[in-house]
C-alpha atoms as a PDB file:
ATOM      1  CA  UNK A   1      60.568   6.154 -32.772  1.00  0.00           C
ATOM      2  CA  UNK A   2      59.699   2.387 -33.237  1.00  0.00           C
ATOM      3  CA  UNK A   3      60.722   1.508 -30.141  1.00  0.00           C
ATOM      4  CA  UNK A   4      58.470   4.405 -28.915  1.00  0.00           C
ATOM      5  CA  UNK A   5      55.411   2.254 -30.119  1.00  0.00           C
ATOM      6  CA  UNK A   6      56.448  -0.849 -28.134  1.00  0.00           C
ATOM      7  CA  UNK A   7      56.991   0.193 -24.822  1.00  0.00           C
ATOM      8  CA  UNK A   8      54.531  -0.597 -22.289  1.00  0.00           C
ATOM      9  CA  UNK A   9      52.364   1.877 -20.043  1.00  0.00           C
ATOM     10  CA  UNK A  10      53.845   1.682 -16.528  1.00  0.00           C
ATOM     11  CA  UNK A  11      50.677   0.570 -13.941  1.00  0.00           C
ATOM     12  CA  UNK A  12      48.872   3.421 -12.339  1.00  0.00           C
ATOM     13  CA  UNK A  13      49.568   3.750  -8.579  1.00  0.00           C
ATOM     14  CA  UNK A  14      45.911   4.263  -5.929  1.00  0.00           C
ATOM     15  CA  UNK A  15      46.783   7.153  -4.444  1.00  0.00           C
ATOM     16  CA  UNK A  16      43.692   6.481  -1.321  1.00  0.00           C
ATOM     17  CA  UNK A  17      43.691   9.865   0.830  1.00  0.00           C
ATOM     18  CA  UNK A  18      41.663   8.827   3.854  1.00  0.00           C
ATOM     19  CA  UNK A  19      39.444  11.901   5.658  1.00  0.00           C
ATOM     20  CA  UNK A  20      39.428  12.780   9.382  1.00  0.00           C
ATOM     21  CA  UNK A  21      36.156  11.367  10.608  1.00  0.00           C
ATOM     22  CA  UNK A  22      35.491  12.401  14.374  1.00  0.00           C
ATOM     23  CA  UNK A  23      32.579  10.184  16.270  1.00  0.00           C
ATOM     24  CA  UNK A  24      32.309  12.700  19.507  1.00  0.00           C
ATOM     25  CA  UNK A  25      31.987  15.453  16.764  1.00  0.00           C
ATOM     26  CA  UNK A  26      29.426  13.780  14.790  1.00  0.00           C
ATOM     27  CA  UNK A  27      26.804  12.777  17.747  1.00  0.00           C
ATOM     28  CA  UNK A  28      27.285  15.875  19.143  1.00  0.00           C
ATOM     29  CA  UNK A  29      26.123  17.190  16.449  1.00  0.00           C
ATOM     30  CA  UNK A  30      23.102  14.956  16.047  1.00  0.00           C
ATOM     31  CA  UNK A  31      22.212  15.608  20.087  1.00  0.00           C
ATOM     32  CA  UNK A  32      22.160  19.494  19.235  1.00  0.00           C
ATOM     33  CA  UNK A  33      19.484  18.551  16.006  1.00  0.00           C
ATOM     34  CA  UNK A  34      17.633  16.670  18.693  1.00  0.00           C
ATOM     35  CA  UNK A  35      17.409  19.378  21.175  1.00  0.00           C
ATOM     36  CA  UNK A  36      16.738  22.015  17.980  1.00  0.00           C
ATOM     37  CA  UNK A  37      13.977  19.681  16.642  1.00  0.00           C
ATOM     38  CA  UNK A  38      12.153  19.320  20.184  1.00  0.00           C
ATOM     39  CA  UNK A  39      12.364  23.250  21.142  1.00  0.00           C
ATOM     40  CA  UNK A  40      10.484  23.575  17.338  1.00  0.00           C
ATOM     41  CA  UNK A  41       8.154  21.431  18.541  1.00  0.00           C
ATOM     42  CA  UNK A  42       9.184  18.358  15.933  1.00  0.00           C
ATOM     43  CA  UNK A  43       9.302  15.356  18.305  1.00  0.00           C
ATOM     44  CA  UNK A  44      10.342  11.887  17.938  1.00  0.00           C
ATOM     45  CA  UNK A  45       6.368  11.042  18.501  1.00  0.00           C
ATOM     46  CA  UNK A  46       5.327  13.410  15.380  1.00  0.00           C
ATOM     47  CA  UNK A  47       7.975  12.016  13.509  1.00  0.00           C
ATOM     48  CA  UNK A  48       6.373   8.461  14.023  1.00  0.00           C
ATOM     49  CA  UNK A  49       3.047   9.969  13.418  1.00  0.00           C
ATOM     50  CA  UNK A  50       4.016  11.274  10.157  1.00  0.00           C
ATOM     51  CA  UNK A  51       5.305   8.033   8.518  1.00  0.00           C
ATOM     52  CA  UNK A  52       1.987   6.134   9.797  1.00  0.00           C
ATOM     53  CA  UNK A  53      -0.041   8.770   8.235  1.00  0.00           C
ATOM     54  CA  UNK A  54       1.517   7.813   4.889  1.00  0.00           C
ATOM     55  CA  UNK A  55       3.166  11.559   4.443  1.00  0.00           C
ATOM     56  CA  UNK A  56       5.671   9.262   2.481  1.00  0.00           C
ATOM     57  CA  UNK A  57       3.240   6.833   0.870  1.00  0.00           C
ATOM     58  CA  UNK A  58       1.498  10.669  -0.686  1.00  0.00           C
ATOM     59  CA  UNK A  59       5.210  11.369  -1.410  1.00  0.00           C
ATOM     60  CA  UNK A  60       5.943   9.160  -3.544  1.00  0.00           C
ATOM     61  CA  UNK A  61       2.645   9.028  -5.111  1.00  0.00           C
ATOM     62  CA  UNK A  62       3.532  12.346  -6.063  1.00  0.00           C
ATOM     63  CA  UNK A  63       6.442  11.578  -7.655  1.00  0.00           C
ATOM     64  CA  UNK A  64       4.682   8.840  -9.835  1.00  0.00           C
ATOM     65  CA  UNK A  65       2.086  11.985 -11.243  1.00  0.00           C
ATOM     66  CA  UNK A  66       4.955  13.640 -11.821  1.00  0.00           C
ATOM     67  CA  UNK A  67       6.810  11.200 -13.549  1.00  0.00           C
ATOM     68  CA  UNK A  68       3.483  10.379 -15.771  1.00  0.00           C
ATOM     69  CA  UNK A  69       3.195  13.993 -16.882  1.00  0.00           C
ATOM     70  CA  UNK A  70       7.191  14.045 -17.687  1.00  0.00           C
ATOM     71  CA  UNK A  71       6.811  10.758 -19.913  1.00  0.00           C
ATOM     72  CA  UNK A  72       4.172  12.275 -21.369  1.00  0.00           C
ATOM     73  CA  UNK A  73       5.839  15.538 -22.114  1.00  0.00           C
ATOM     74  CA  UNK A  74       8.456  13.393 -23.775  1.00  0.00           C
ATOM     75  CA  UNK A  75       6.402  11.625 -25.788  1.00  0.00           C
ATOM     76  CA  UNK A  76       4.942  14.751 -27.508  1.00  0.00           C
ATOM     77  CA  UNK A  77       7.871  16.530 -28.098  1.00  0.00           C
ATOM     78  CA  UNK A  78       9.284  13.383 -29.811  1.00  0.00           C
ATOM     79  CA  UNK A  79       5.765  13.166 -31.414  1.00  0.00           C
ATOM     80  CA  UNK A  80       6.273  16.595 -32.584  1.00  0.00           C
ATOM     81  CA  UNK A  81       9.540  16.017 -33.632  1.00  0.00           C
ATOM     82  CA  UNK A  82       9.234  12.850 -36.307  1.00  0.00           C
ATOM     83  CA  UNK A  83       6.265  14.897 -37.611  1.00  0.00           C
ATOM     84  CA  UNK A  84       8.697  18.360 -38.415  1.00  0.00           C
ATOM     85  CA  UNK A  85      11.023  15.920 -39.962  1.00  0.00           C
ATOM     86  CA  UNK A  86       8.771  13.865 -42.333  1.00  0.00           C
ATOM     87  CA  UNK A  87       7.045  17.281 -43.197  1.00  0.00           C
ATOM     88  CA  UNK A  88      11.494  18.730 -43.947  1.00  0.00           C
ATOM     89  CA  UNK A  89      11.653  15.884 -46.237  1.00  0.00           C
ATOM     90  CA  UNK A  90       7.963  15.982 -47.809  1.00  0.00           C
ATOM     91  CA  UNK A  91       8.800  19.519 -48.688  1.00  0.00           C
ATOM     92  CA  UNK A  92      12.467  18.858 -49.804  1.00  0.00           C
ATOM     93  CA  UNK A  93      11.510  16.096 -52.002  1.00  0.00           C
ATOM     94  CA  UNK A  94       8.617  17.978 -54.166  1.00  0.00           C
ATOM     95  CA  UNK A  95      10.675  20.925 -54.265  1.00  0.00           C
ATOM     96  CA  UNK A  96      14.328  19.428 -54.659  1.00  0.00           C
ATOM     97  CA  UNK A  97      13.233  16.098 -56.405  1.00  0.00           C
ATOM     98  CA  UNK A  98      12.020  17.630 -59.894  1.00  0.00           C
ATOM     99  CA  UNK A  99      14.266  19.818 -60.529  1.00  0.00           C
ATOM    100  CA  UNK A 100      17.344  16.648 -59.820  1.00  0.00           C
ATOM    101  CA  UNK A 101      15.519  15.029 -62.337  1.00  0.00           C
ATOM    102  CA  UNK A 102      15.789  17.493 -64.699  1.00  0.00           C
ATOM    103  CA  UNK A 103      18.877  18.376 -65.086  1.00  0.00           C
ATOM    104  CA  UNK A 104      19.636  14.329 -64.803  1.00  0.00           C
ATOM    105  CA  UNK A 105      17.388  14.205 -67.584  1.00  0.00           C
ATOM    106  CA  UNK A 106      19.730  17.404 -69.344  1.00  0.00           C
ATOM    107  CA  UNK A 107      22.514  15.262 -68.933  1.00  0.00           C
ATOM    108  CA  UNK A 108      21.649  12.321 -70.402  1.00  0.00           C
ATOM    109  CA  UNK A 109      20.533  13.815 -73.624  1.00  0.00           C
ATOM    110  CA  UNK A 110      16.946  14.282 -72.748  1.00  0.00           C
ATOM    111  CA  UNK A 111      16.048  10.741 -72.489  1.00  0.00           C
ATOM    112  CA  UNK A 112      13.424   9.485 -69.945  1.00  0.00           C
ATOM    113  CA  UNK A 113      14.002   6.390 -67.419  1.00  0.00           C
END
């Protein structure tokens, strides 16, 4: 059993399993999404449009108001829950508080502090 404690962990072999990747696959596959996306009418020109309209700028913009109201959202609940616990230990203390001191009081003989 002592010996047990002093042997050392043997090393950990990388076991690396490469995946298949197939090129002709994959740009056939992004030639079909072309030809899908120009028969729906989605273009490489509206594309271009879009991103120098500032449909991203809006985007993220949108994300920021929606990260403000989540920050806020935190902050109240938090808010909400320092106030539940300083009103748990208001009420503990003025209900739990006098009668510990009484019966430390019984204890000792009756005796104040």
């Amino acid at each position: 059993m002592f010996l047990r404690f002093l042997k050392l962990p043997k090393y950990q072999r990388y076991e690396y399993k490469p995946r298949y990747w197939d090129p002709q696959k994959e740009e056939m596959e992004k030639r079909v999404q072309q030809i899908k996306d120009r028969q729906n009418g989605v273009s490489a020109e509206s594309v271009r449009a879009r991103f120098a309209s500032g449909g991203i700028r809006r985007g993220f913009e949108a994300t920021g108001h929606r990260r403000k109201q989540q920050a806020m959202r935190s902050n109240f609940i938090l808010i909400a829950v320092i106030l539940a616990l300083l009103f748990l230990a208001y009420m503990l203390l003025n209900v739990y508080l006098p009668e510990f001191e009484q019966m430390l009081n019984d204890k000792q003989g009756g005796s104040e502090f």
